[in-house]
PDB file of N, CA and C in Angstrom:
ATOM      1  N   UNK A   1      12.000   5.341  -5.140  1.00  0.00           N
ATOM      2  CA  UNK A   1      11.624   4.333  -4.163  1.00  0.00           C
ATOM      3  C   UNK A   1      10.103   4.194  -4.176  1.00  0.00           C
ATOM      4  N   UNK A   2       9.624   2.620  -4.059  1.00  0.00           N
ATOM      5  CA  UNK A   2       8.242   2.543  -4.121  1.00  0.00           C
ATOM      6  C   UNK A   2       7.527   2.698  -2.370  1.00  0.00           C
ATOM      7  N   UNK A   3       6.650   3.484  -2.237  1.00  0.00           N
ATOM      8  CA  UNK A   3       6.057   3.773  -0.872  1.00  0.00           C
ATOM      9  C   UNK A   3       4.929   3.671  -1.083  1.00  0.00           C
ATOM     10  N   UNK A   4       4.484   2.404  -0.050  1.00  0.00           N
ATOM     11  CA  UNK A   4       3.112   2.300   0.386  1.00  0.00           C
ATOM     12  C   UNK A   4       2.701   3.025   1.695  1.00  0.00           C
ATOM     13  N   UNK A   5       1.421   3.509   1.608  1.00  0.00           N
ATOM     14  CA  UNK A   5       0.739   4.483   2.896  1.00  0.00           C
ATOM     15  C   UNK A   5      -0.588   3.418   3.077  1.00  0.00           C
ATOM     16  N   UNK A   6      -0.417   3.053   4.640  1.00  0.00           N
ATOM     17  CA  UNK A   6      -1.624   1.965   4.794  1.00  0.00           C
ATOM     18  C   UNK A   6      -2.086   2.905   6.017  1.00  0.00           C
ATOM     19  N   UNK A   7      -3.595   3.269   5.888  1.00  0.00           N
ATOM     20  CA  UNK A   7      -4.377   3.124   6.895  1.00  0.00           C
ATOM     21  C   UNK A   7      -5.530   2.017   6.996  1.00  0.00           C
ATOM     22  N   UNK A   8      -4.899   0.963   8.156  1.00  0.00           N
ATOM     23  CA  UNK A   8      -5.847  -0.212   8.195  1.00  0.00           C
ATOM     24  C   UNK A   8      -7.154  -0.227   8.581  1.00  0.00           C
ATOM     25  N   UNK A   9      -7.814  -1.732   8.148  1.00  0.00           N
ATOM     26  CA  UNK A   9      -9.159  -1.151   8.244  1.00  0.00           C
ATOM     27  C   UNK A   9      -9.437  -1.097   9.631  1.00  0.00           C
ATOM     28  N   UNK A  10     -10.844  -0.440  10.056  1.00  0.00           N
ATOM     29  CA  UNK A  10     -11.162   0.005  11.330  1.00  0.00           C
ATOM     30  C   UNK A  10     -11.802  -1.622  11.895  1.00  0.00           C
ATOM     31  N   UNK A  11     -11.951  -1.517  13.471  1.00  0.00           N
ATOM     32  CA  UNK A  11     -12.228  -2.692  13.851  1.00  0.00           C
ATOM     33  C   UNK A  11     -13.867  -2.633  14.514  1.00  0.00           C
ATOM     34  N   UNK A  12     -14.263  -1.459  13.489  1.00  0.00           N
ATOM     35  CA  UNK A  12     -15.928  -1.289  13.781  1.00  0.00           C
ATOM     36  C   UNK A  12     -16.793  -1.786  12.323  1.00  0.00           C
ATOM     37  N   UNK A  13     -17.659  -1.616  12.717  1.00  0.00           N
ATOM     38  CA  UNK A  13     -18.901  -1.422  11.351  1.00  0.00           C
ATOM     39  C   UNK A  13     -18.405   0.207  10.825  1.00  0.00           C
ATOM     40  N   UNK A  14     -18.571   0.646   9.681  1.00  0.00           N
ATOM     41  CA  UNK A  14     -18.502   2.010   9.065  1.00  0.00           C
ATOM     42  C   UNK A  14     -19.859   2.567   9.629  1.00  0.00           C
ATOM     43  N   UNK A  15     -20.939   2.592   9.834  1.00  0.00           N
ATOM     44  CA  UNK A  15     -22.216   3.009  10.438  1.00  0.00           C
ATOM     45  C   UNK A  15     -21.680   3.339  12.234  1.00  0.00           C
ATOM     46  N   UNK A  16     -20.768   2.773  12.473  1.00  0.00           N
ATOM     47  CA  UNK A  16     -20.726   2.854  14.153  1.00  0.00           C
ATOM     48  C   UNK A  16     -19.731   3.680  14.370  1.00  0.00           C
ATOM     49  N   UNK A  17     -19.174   3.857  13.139  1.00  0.00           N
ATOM     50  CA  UNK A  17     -17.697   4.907  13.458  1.00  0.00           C
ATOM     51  C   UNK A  17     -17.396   5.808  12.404  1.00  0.00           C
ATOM     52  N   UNK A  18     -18.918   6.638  11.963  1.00  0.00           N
ATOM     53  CA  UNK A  18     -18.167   7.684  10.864  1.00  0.00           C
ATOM     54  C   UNK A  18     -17.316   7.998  10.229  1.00  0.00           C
ATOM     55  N   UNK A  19     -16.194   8.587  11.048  1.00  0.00           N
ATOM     56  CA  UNK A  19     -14.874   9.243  11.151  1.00  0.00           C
ATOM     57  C   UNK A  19     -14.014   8.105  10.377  1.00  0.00           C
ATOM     58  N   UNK A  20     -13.928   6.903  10.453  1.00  0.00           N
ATOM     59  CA  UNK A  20     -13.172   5.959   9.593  1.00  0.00           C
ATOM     60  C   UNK A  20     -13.290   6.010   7.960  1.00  0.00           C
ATOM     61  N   UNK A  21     -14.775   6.505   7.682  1.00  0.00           N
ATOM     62  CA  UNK A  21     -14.964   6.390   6.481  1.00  0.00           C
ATOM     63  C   UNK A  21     -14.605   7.571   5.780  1.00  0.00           C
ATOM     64  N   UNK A  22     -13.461   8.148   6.275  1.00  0.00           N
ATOM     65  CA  UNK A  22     -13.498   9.529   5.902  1.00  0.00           C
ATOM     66  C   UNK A  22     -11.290   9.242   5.375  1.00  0.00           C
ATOM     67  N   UNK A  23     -11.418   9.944   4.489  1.00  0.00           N
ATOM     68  CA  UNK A  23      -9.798   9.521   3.958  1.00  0.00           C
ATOM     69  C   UNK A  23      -8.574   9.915   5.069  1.00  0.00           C
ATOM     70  N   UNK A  24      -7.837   9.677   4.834  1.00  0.00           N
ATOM     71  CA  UNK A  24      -6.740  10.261   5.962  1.00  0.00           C
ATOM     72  C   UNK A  24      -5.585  11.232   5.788  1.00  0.00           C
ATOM     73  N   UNK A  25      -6.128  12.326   5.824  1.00  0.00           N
ATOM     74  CA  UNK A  25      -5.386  13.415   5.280  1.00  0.00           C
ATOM     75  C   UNK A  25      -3.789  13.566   6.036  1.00  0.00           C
ATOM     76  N   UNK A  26      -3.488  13.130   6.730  1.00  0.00           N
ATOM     77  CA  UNK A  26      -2.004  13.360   7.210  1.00  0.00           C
ATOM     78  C   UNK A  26      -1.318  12.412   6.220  1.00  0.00           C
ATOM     79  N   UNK A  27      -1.742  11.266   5.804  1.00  0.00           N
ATOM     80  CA  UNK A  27      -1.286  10.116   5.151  1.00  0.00           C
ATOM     81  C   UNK A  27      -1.139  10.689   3.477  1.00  0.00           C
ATOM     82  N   UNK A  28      -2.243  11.744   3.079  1.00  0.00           N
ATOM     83  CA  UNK A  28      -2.179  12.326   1.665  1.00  0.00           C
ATOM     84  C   UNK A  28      -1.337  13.056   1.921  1.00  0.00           C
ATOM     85  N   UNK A  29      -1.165  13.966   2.931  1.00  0.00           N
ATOM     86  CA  UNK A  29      -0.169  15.448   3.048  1.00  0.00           C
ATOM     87  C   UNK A  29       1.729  14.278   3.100  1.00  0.00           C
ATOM     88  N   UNK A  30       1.745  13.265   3.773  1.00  0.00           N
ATOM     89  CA  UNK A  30       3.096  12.614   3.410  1.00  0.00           C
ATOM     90  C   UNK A  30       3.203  12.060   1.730  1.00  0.00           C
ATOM     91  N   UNK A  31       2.133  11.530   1.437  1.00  0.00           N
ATOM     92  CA  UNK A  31       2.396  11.218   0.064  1.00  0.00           C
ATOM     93  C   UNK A  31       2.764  12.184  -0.826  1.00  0.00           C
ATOM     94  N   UNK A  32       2.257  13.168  -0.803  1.00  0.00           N
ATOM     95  CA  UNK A  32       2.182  14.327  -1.415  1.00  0.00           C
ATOM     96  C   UNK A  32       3.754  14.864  -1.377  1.00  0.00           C
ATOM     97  N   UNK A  33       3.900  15.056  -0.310  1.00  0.00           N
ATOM     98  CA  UNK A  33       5.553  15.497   0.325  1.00  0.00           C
ATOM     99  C   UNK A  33       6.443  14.437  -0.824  1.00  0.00           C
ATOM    100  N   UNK A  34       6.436  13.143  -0.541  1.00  0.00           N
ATOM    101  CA  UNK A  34       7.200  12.356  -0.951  1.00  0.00           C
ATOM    102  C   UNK A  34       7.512  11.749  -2.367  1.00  0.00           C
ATOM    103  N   UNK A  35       6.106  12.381  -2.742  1.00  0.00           N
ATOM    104  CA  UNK A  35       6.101  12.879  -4.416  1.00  0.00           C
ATOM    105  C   UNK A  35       6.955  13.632  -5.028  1.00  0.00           C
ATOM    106  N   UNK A  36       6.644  14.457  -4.094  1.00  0.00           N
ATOM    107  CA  UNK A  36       7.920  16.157  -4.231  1.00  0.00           C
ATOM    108  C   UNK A  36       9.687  15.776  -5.098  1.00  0.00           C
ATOM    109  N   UNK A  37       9.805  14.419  -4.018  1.00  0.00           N
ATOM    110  CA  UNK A  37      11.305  13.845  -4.261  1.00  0.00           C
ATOM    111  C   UNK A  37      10.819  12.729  -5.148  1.00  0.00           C
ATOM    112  N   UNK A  38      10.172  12.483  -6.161  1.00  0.00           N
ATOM    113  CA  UNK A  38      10.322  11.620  -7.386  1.00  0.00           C
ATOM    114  C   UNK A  38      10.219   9.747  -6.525  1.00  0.00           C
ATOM    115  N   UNK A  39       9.507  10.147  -5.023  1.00  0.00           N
ATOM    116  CA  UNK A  39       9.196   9.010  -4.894  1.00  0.00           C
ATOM    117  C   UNK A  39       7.487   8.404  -5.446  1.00  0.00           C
ATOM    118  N   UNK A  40       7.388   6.828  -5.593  1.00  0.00           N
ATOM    119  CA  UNK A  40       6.817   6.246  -6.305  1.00  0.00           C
ATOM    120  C   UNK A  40       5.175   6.075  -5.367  1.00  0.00           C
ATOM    121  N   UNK A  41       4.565   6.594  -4.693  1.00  0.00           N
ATOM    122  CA  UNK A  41       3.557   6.716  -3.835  1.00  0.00           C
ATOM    123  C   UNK A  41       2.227   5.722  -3.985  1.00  0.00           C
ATOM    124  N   UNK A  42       1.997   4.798  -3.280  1.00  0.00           N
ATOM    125  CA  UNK A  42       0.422   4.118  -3.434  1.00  0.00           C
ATOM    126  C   UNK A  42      -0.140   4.879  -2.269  1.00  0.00           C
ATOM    127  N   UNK A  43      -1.507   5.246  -2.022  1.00  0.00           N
ATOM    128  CA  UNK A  43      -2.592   6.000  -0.269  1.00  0.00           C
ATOM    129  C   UNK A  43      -2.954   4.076  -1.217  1.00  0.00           C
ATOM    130  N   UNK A  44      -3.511   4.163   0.416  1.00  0.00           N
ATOM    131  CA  UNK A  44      -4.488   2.794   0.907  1.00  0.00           C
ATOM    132  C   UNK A  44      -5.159   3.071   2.326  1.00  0.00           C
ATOM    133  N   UNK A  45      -6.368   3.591   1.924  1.00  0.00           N
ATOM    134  CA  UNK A  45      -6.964   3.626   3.519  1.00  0.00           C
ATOM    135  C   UNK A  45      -8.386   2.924   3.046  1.00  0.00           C
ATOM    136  N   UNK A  46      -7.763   1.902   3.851  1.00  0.00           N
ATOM    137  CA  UNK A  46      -8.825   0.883   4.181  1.00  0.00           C
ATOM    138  C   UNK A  46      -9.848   1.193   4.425  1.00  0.00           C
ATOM    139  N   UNK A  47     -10.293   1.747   5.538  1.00  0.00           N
ATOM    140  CA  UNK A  47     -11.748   2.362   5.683  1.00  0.00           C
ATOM    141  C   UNK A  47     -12.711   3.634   4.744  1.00  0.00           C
ATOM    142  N   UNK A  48     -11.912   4.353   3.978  1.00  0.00           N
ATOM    143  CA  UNK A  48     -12.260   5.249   3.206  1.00  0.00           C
ATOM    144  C   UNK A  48     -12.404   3.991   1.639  1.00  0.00           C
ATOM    145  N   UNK A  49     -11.591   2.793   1.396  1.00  0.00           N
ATOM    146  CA  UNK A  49     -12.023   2.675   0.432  1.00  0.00           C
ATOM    147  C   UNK A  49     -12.594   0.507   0.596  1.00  0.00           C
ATOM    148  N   UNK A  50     -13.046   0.564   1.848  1.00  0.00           N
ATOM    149  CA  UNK A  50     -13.973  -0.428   2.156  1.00  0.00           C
ATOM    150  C   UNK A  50     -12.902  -1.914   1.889  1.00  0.00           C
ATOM    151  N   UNK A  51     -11.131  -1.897   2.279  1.00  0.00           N
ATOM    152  CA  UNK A  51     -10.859  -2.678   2.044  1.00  0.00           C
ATOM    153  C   UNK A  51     -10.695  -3.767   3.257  1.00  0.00           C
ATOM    154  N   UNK A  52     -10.211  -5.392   2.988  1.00  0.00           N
ATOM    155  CA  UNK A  52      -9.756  -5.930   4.028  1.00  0.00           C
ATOM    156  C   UNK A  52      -8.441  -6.442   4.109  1.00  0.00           C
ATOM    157  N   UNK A  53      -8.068  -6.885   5.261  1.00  0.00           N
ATOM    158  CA  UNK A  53      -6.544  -7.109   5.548  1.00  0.00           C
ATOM    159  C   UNK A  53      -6.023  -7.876   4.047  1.00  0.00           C
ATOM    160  N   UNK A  54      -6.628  -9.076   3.635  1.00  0.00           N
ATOM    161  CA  UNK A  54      -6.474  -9.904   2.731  1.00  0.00           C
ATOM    162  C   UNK A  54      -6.458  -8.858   1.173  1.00  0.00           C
ATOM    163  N   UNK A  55      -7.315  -8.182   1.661  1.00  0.00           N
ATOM    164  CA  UNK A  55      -7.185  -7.011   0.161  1.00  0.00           C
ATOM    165  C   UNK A  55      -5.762  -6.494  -0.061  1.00  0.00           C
ATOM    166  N   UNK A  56      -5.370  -5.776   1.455  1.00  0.00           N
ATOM    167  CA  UNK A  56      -4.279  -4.779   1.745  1.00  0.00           C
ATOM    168  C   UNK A  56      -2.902  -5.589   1.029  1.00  0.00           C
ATOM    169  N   UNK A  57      -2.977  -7.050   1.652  1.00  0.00           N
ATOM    170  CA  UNK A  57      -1.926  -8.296   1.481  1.00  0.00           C
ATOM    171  C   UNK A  57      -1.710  -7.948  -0.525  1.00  0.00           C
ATOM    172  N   UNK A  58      -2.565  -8.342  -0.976  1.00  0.00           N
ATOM    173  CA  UNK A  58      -3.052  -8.296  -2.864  1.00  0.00           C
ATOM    174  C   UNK A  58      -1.964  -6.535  -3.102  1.00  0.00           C
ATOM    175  N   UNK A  59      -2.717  -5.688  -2.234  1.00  0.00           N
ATOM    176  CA  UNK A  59      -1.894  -4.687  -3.001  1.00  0.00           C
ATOM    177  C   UNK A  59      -0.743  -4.672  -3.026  1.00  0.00           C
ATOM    178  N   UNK A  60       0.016  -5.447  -1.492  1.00  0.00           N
ATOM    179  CA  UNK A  60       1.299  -5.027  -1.172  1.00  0.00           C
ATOM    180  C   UNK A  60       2.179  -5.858  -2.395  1.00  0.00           C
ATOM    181  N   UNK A  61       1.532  -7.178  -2.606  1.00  0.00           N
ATOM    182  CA  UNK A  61       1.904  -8.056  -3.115  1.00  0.00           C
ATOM    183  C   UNK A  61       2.326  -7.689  -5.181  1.00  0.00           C
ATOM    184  N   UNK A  62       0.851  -6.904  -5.557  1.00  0.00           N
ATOM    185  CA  UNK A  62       0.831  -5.883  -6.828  1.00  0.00           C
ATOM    186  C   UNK A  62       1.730  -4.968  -7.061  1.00  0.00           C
ATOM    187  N   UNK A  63       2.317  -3.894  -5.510  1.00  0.00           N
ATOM    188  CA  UNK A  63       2.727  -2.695  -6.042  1.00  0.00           C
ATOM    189  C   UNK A  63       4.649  -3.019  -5.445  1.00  0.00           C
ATOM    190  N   UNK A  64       4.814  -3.970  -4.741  1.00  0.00           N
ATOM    191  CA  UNK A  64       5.763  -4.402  -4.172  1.00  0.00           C
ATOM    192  C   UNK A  64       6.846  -3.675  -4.179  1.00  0.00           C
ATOM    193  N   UNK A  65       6.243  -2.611  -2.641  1.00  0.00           N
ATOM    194  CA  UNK A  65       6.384  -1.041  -2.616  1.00  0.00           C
ATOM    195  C   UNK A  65       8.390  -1.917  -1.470  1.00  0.00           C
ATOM    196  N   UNK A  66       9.375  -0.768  -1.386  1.00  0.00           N
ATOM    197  CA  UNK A  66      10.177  -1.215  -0.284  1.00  0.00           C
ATOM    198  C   UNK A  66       9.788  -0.079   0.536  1.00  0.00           C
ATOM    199  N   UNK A  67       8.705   0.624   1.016  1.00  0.00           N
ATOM    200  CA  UNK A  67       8.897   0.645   2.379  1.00  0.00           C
ATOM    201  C   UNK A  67       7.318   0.632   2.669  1.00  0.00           C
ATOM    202  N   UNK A  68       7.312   0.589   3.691  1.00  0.00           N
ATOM    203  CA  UNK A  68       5.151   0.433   3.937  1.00  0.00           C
ATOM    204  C   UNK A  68       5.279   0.913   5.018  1.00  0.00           C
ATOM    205  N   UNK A  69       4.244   2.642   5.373  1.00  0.00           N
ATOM    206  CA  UNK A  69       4.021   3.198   6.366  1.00  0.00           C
ATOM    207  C   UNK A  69       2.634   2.739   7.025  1.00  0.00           C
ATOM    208  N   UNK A  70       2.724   2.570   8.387  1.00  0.00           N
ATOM    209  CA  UNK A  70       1.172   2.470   8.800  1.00  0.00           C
ATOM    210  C   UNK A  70       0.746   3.316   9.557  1.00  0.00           C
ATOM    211  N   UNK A  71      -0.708   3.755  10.083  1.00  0.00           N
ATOM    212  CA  UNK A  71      -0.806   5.024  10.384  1.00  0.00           C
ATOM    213  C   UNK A  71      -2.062   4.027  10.805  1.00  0.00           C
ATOM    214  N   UNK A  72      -1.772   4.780  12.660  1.00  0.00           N
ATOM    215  CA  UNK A  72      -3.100   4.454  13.210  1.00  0.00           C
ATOM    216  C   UNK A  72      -3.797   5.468  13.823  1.00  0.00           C
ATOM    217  N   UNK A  73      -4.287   6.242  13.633  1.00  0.00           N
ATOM    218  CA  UNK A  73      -4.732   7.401  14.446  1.00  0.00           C
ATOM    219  C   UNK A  73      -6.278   7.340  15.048  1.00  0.00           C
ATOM    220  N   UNK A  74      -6.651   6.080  14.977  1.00  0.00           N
ATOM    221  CA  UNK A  74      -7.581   5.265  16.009  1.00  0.00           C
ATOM    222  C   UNK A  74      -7.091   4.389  16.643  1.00  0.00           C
ATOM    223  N   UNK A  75      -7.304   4.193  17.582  1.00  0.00           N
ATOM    224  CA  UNK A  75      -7.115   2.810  18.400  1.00  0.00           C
ATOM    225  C   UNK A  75      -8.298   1.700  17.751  1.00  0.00           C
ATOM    226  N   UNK A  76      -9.454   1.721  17.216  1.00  0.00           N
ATOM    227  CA  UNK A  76      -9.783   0.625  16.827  1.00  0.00           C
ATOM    228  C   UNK A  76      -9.451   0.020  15.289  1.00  0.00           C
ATOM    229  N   UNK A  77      -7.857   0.876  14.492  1.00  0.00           N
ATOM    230  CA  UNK A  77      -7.718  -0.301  13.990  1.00  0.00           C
ATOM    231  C   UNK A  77      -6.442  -0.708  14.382  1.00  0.00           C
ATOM    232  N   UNK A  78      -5.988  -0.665  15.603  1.00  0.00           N
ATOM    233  CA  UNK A  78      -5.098  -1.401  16.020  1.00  0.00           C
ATOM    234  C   UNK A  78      -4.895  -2.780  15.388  1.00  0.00           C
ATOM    235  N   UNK A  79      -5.754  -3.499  16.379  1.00  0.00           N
ATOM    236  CA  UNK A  79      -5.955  -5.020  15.959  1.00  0.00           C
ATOM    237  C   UNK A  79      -5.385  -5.436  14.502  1.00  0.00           C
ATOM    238  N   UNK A  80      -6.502  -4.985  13.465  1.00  0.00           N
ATOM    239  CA  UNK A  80      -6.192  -5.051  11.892  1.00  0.00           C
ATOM    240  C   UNK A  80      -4.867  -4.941  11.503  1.00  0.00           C
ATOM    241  N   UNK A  81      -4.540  -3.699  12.253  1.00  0.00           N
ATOM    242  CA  UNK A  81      -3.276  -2.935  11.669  1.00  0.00           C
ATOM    243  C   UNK A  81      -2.007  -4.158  11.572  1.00  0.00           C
ATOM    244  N   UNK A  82      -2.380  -4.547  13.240  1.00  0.00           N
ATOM    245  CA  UNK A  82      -0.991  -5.496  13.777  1.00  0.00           C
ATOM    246  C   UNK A  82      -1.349  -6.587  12.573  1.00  0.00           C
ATOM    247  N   UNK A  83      -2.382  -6.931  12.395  1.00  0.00           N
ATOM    248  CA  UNK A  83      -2.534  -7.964  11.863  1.00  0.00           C
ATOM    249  C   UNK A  83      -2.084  -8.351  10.113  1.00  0.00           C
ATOM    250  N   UNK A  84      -2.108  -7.114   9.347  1.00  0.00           N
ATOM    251  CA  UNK A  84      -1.368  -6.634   8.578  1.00  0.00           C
ATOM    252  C   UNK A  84       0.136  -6.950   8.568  1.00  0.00           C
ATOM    253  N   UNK A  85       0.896  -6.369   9.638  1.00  0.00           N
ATOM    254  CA  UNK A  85       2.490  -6.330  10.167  1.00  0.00           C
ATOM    255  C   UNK A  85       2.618  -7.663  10.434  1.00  0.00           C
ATOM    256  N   UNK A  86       2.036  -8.268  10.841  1.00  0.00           N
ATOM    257  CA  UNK A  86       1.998 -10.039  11.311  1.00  0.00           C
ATOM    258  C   UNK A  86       2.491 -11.293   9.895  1.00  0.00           C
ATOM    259  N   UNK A  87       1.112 -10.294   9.132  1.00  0.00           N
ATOM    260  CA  UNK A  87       1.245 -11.262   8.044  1.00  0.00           C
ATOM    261  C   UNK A  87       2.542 -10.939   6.634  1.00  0.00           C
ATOM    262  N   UNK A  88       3.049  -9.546   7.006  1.00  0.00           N
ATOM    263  CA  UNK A  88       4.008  -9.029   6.107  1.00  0.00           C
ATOM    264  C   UNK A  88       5.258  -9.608   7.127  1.00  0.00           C
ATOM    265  N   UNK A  89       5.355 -10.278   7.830  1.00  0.00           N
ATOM    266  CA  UNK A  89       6.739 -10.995   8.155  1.00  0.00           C
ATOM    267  C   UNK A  89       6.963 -12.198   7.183  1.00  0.00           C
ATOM    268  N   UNK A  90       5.772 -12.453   6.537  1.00  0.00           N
ATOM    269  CA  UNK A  90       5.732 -13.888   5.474  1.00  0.00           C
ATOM    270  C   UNK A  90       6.576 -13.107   4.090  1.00  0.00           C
ATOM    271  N   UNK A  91       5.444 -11.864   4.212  1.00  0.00           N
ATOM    272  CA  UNK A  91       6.083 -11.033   2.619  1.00  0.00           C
ATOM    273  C   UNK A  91       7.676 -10.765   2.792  1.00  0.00           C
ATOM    274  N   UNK A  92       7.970 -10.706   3.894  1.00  0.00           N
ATOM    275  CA  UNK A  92       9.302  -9.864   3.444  1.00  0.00           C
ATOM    276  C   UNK A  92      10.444 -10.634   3.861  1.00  0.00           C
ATOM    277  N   UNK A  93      10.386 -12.266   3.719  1.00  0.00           N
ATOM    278  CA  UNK A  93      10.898 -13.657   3.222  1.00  0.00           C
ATOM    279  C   UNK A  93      11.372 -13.375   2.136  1.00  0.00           C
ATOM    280  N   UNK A  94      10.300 -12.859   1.243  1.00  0.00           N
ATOM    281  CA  UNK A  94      10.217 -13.005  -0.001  1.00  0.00           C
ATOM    282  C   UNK A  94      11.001 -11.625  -0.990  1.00  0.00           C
ATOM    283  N   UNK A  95      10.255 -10.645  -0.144  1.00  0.00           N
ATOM    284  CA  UNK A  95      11.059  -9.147  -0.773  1.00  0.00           C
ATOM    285  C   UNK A  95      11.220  -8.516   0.462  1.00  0.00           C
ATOM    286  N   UNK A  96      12.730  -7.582   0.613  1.00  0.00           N
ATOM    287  CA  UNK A  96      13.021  -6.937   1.861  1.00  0.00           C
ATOM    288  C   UNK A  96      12.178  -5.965   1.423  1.00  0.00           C
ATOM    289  N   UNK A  97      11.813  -4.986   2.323  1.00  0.00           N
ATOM    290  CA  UNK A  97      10.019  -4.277   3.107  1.00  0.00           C
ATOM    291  C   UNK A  97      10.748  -3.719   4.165  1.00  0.00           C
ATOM    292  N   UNK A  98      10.896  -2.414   4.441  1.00  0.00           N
ATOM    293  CA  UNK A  98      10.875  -1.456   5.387  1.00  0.00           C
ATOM    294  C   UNK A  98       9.779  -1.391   6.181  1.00  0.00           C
ATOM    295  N   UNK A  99       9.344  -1.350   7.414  1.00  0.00           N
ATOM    296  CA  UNK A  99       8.052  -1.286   7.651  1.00  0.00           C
ATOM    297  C   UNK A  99       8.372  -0.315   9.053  1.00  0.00           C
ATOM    298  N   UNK A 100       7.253   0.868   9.014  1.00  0.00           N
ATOM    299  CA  UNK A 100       7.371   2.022   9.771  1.00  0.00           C
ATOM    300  C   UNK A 100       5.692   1.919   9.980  1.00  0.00           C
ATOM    301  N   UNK A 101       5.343   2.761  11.597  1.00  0.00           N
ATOM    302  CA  UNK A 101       4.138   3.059  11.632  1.00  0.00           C
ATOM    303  C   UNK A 101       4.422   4.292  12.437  1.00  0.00           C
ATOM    304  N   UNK A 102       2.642   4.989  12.305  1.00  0.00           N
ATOM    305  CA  UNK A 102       3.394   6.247  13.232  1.00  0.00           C
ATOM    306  C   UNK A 102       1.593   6.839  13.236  1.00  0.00           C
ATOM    307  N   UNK A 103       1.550   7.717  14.284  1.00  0.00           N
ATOM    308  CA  UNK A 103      -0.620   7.731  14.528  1.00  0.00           C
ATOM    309  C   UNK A 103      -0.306   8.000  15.997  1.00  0.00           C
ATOM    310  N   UNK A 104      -1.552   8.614  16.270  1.00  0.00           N
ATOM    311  CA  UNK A 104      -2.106   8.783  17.804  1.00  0.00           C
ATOM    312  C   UNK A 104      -1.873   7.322  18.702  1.00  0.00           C
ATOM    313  N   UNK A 105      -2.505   6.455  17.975  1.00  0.00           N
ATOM    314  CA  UNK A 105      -2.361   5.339  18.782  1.00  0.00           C
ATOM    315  C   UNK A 105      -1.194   4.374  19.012  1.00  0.00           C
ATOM    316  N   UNK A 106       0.358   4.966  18.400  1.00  0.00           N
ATOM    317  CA  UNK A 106       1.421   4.148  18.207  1.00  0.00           C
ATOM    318  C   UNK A 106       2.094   3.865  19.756  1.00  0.00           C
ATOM    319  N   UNK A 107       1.681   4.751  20.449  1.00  0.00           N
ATOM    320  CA  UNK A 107       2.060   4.241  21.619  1.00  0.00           C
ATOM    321  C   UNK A 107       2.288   2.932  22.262  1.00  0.00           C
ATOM    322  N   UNK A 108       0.158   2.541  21.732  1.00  0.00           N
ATOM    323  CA  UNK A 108      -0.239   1.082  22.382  1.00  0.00           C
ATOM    324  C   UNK A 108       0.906  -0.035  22.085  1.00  0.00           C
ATOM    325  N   UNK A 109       1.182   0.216  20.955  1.00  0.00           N
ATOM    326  CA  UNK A 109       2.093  -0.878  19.955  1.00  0.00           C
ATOM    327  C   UNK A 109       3.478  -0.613  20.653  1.00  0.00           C
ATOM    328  N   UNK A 110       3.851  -0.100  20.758  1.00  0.00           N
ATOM    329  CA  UNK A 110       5.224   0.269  21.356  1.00  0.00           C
ATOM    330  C   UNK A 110       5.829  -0.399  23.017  1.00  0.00           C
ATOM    331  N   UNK A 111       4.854  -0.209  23.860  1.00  0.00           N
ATOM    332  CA  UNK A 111       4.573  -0.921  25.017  1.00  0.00           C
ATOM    333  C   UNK A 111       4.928  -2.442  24.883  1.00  0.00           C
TER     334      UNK A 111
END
């Protein structure tokens, strides 16, 4: 199975929020896991590798993974994140897409 790992981009400047520019190790420790079982793994963290929503769209579109995890473990990339999930209701017209999220901040979304 093809699995995408999205951490979206942050909804700061990288100068105003350190911690974004830094990779997302819970997101490597699942890939890693899911390797284990001969699954097909893309990491995408946006803020560690300076991407944007429209970038994220290109990969999903390249690796045309069936399931896409999102991982917010900031609240400021909420926004992005949703905005991501918004625009993959177009993608998955096109190809069925599992879509899971899960982070400190999954609460907000849940509400």
């Amino acid at each position: 199975m093809r699995v995408l790992l999205i951490e979206p981009p942050a909804g700061v400047q990288m100068w105003e929020y350190s911690i974004s520019s830094r990779e997302n190790v819970g997101l490597e420790y699942l890939a890693s896991y899911l390797r284990q079982f001969g699954h097909e793994v893309q990491l995408v963290s946006c803020p560690a590798q300076n991407l944007s929503v429209n970038e994220v769209i290109t990969v999903i579109s390249d690796f045309l993974p069936q399931v896409i995890g999102l991982s917010f473990p900031f609240s400021d990339e909420l926004e992005k994140g949703l905005g991501i999930v918004n625009l993959l209701e177009n993608y998955k017209q096109n190809f069925p897409v599992h879509i899971t999220a899960g982070g400190a901040c999954c609460q907000r979304i849940s509400k």
